[in-house]
PDB file of N, CA and C in Angstrom:
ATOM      1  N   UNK A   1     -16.375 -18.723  16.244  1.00  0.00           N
ATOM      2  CA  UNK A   1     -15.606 -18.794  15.032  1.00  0.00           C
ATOM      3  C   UNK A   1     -15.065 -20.207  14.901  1.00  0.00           C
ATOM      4  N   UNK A   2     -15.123 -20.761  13.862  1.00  0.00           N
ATOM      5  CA  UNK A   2     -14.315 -22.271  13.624  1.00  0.00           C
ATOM      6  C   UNK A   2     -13.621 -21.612  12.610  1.00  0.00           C
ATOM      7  N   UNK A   3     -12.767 -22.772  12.738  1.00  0.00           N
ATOM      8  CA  UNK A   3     -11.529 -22.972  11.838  1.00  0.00           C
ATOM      9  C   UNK A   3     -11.410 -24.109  10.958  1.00  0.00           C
ATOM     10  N   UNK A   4     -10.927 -24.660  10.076  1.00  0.00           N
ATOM     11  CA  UNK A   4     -10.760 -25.723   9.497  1.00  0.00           C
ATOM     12  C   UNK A   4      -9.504 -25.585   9.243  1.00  0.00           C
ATOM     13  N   UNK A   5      -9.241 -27.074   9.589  1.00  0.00           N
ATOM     14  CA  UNK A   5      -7.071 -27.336  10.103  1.00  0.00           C
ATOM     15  C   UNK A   5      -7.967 -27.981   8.647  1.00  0.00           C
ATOM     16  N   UNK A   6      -6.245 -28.535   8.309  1.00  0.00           N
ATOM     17  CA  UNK A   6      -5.671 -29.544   6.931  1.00  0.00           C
ATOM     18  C   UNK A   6      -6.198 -30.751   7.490  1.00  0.00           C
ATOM     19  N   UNK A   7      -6.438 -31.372   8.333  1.00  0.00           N
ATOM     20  CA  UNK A   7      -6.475 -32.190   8.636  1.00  0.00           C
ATOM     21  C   UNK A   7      -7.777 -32.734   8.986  1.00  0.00           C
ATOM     22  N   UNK A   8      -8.630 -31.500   8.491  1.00  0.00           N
ATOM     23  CA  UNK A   8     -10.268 -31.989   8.341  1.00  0.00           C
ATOM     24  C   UNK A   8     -10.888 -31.581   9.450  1.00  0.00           C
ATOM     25  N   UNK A   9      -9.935 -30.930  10.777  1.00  0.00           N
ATOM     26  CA  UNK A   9     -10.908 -31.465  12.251  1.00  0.00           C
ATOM     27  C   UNK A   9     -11.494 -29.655  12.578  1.00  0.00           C
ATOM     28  N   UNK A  10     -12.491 -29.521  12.898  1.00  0.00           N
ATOM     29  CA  UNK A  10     -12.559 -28.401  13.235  1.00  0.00           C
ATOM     30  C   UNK A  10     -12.360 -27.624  14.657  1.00  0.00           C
ATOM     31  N   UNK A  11     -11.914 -26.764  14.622  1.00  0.00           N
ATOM     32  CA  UNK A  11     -11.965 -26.367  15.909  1.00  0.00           C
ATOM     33  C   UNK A  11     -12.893 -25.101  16.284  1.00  0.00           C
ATOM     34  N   UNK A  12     -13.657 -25.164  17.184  1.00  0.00           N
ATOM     35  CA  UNK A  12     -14.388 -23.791  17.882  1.00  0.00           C
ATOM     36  C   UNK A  12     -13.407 -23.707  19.053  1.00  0.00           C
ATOM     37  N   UNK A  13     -13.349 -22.111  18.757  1.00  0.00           N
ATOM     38  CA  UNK A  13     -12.478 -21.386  19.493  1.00  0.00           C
ATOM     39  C   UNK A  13     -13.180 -21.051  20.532  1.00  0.00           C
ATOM     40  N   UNK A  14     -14.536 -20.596  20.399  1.00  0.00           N
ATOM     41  CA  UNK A  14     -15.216 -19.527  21.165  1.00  0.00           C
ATOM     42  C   UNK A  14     -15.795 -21.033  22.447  1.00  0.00           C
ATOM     43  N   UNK A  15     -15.591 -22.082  22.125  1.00  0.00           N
ATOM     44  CA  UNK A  15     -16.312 -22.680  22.857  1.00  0.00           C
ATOM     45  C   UNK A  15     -15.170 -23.164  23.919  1.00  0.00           C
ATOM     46  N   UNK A  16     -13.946 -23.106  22.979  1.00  0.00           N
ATOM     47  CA  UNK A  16     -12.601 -23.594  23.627  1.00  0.00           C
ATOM     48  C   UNK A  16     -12.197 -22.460  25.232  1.00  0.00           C
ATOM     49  N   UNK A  17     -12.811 -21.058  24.704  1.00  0.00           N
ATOM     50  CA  UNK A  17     -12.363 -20.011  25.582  1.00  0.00           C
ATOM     51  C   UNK A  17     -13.465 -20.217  26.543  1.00  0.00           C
ATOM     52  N   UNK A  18     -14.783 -20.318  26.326  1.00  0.00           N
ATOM     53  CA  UNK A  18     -15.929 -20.142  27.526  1.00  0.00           C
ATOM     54  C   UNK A  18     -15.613 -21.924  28.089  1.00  0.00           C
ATOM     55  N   UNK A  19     -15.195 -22.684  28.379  1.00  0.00           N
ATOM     56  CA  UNK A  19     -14.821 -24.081  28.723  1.00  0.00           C
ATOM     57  C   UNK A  19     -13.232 -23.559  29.643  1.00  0.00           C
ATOM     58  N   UNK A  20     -12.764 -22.396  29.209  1.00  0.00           N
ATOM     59  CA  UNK A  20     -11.104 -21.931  30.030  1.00  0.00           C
ATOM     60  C   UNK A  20     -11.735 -20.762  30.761  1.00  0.00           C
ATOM     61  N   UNK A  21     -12.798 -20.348  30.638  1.00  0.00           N
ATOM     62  CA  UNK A  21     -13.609 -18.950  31.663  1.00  0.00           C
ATOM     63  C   UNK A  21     -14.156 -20.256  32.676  1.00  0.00           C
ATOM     64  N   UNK A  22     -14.629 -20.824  32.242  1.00  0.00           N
ATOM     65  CA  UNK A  22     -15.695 -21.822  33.461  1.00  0.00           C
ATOM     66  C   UNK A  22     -14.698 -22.630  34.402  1.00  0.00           C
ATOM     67  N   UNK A  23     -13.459 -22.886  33.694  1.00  0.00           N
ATOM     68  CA  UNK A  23     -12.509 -23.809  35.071  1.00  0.00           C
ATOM     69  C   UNK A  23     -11.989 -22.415  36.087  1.00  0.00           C
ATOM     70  N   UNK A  24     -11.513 -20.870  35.118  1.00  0.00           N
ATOM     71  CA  UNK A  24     -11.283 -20.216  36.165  1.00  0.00           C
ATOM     72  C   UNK A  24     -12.128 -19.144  37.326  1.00  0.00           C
ATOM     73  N   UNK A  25     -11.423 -19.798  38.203  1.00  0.00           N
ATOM     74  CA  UNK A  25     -12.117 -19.258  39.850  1.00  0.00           C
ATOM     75  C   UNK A  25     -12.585 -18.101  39.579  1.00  0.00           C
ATOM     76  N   UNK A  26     -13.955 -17.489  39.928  1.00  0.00           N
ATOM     77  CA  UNK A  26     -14.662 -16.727  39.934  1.00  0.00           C
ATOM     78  C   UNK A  26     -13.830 -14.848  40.210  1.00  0.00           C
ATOM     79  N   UNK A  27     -13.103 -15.187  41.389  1.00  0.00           N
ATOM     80  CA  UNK A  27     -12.139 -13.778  41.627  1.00  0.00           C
ATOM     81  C   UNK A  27     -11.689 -13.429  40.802  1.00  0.00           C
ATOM     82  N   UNK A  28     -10.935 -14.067  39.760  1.00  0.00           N
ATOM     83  CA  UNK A  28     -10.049 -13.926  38.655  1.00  0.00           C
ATOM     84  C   UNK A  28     -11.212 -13.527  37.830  1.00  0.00           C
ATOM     85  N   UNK A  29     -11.847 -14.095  37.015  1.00  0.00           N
ATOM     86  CA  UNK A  29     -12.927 -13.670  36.373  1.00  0.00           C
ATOM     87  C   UNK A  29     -12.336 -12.155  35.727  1.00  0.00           C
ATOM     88  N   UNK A  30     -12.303 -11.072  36.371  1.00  0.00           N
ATOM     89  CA  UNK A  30     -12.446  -9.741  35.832  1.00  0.00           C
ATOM     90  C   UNK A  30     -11.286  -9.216  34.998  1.00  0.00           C
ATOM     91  N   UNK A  31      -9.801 -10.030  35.827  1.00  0.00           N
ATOM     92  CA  UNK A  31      -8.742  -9.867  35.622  1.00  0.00           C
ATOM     93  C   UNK A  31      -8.020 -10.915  34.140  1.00  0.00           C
ATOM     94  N   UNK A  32      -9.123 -11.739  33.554  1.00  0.00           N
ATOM     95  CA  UNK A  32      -9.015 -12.412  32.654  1.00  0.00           C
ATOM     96  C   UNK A  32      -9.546 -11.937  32.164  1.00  0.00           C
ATOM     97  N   UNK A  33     -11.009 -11.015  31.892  1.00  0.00           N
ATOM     98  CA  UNK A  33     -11.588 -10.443  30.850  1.00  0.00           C
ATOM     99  C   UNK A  33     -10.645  -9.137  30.337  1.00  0.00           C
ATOM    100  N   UNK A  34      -9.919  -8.154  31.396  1.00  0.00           N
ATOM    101  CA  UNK A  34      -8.950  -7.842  31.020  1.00  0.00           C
ATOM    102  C   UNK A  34      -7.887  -7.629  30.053  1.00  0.00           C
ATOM    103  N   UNK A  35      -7.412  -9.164  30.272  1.00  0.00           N
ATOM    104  CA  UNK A  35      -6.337  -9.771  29.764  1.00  0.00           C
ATOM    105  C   UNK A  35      -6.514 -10.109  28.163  1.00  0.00           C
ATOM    106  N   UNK A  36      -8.081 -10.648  28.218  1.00  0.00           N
ATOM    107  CA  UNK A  36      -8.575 -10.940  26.691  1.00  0.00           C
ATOM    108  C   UNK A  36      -8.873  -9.642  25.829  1.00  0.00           C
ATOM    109  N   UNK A  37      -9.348  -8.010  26.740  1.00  0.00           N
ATOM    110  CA  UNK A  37      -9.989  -7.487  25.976  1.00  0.00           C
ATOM    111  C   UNK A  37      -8.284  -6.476  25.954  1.00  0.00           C
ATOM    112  N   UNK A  38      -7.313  -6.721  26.378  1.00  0.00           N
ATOM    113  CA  UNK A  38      -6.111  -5.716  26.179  1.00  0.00           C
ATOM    114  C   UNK A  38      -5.731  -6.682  24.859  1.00  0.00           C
ATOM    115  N   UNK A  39      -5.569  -7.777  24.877  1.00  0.00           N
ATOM    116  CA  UNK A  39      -4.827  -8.870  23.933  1.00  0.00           C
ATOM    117  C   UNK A  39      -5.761  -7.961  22.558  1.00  0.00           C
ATOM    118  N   UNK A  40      -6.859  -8.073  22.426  1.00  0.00           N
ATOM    119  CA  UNK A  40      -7.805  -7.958  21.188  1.00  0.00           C
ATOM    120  C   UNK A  40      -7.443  -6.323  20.826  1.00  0.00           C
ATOM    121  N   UNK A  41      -7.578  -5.285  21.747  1.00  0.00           N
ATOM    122  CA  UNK A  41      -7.134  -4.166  21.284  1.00  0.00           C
ATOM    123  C   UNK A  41      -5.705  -4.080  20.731  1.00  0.00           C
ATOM    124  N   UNK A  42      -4.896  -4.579  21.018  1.00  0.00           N
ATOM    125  CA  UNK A  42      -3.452  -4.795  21.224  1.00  0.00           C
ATOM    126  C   UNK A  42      -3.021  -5.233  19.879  1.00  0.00           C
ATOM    127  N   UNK A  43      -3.595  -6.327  19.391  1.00  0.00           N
ATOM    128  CA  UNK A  43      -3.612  -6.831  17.818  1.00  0.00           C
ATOM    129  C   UNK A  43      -4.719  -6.475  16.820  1.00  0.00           C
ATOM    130  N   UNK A  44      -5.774  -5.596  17.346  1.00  0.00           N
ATOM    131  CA  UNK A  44      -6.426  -4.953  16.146  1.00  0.00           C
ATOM    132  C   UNK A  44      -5.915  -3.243  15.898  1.00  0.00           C
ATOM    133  N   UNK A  45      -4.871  -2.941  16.626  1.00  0.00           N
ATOM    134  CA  UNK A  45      -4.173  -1.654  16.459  1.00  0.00           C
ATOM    135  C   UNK A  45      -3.065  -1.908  15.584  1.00  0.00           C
ATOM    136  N   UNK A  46      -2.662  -3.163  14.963  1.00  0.00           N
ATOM    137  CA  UNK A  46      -1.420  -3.022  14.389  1.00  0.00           C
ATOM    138  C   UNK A  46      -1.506  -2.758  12.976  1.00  0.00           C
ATOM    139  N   UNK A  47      -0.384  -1.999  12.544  1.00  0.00           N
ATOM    140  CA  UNK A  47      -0.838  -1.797  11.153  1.00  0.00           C
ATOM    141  C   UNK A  47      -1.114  -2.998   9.963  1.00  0.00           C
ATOM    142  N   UNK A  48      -1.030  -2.701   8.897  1.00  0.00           N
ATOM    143  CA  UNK A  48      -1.083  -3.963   8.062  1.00  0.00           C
ATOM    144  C   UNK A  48       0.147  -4.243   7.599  1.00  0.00           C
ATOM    145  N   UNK A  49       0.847  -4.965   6.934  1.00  0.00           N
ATOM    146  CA  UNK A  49       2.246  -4.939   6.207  1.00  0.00           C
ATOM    147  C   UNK A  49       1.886  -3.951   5.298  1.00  0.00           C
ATOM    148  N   UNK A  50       1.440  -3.646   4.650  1.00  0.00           N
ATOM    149  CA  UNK A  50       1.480  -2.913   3.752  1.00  0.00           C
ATOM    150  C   UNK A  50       1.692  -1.534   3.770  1.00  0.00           C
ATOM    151  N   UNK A  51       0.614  -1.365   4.835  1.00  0.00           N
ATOM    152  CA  UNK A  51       1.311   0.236   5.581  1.00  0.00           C
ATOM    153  C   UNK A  51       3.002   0.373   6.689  1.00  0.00           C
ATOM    154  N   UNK A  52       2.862  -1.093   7.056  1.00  0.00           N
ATOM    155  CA  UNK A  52       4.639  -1.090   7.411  1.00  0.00           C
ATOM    156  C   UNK A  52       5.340  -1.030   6.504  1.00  0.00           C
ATOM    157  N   UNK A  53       5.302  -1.274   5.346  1.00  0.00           N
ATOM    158  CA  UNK A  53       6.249  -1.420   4.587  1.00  0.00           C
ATOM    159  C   UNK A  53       6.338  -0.173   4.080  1.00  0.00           C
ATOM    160  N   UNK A  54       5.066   1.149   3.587  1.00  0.00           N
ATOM    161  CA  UNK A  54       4.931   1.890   3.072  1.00  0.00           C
ATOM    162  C   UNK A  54       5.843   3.097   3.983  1.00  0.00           C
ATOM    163  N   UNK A  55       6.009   2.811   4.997  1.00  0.00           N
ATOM    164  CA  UNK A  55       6.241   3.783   5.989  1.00  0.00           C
ATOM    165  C   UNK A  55       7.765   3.539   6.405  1.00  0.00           C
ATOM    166  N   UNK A  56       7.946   1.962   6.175  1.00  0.00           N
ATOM    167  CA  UNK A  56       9.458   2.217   6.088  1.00  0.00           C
ATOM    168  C   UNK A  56      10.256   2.538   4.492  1.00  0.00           C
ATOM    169  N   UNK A  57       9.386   2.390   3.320  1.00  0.00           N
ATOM    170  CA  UNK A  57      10.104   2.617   2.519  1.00  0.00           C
ATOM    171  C   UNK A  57      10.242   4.658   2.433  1.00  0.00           C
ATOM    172  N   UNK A  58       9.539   4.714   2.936  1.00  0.00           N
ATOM    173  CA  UNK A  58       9.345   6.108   3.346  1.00  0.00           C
ATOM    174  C   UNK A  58      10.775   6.913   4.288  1.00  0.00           C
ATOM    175  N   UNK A  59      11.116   5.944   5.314  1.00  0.00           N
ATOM    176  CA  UNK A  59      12.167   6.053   6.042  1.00  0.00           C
ATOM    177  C   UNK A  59      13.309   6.326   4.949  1.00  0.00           C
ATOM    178  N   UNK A  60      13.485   5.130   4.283  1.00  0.00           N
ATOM    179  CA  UNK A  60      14.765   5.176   3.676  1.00  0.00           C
ATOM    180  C   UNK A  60      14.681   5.923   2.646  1.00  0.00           C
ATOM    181  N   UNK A  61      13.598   6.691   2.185  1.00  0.00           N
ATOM    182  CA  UNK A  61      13.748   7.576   1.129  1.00  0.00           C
ATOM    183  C   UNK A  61      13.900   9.046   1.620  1.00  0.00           C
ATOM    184  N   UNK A  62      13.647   8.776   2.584  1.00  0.00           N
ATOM    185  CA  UNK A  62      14.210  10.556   3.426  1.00  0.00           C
ATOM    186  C   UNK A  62      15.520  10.602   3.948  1.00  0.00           C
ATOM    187  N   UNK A  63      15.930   9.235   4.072  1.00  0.00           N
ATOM    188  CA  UNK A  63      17.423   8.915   4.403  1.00  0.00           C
ATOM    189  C   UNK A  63      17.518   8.690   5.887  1.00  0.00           C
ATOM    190  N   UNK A  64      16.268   8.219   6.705  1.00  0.00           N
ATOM    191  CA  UNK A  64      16.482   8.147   7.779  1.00  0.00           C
ATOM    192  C   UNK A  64      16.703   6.449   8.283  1.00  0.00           C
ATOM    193  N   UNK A  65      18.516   5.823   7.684  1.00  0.00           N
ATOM    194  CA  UNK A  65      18.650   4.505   8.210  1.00  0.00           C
ATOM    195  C   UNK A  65      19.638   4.581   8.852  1.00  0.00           C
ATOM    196  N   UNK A  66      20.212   3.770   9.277  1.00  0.00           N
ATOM    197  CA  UNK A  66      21.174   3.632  10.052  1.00  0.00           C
ATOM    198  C   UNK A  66      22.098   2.083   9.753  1.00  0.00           C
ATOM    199  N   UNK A  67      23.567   1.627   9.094  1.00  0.00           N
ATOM    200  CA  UNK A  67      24.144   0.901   9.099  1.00  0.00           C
ATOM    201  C   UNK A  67      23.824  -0.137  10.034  1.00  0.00           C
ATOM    202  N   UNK A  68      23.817  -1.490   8.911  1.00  0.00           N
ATOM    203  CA  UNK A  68      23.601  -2.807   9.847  1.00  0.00           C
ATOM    204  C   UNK A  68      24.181  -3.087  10.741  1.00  0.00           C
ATOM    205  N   UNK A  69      25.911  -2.700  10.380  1.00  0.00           N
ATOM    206  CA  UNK A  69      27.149  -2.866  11.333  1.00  0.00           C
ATOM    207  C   UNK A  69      27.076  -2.409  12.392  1.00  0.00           C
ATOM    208  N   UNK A  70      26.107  -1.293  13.132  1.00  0.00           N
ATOM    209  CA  UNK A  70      25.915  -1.032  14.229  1.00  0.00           C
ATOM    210  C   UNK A  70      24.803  -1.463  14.836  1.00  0.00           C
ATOM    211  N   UNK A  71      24.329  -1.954  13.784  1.00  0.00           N
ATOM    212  CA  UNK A  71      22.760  -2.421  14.688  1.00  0.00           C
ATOM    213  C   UNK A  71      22.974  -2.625  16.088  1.00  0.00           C
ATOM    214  N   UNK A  72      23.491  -3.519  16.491  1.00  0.00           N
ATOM    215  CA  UNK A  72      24.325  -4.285  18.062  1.00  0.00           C
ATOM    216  C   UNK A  72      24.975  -3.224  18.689  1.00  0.00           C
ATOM    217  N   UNK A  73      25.325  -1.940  18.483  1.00  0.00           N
ATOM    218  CA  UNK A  73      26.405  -0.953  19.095  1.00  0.00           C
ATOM    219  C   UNK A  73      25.306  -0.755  20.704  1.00  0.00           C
ATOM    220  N   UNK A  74      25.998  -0.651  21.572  1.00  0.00           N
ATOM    221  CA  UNK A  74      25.813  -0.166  23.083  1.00  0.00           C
ATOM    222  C   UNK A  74      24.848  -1.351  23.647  1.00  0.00           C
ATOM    223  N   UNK A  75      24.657  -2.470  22.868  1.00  0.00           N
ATOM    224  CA  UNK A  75      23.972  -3.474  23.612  1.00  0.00           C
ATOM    225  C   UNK A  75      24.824  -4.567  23.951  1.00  0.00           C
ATOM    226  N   UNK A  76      24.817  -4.372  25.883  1.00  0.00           N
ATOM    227  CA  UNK A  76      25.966  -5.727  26.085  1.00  0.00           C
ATOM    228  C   UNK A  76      25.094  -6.918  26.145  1.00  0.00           C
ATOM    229  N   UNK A  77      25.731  -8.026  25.316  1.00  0.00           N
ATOM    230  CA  UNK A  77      25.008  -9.095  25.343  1.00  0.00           C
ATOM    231  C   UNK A  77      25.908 -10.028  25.393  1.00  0.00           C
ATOM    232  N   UNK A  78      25.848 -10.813  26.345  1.00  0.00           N
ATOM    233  CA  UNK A  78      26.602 -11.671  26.749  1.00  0.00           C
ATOM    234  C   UNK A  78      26.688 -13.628  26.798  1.00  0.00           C
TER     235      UNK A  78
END
């Protein structure tokens, strides 16, 4: 996949990631494919705004909100 920045320059991603697979040590290897294929499930499960939004306007039309003024209640933060 490339990209085109504002600035004219392109970038390949896919070449950027197999160039960060090839510096890491072979052991790791499995535990980075992992890491890439939890990341990709992880952000193709999220909804769209549109269905967030649909679902919270949904909330507040059943009446299920809760006052800003407590937002912070039982969290010590210091």
């Amino acid at each position: 996949m490339k990209v085109e920045m504002m600035t004219t320059k392109v970038i390949d991603y896919a070449q950027q990631l197999h160039k960060e697979i090839e510096q890491t040590p072979e052991e790791f290897r499995p535990l980075l494919l992992r890491i890439v294929h939890s990341f990709r499930e992880g952000v193709t499960v999220l909804p769209t705004a549109e269905d967030s939004f649909r679902e919270g306007w949904k909330d507040v039309v059943q009446g299920n909100t809760h006052p800003v003024d407590g937002l912070w209640d039982g969290i010590d933060a210091q």
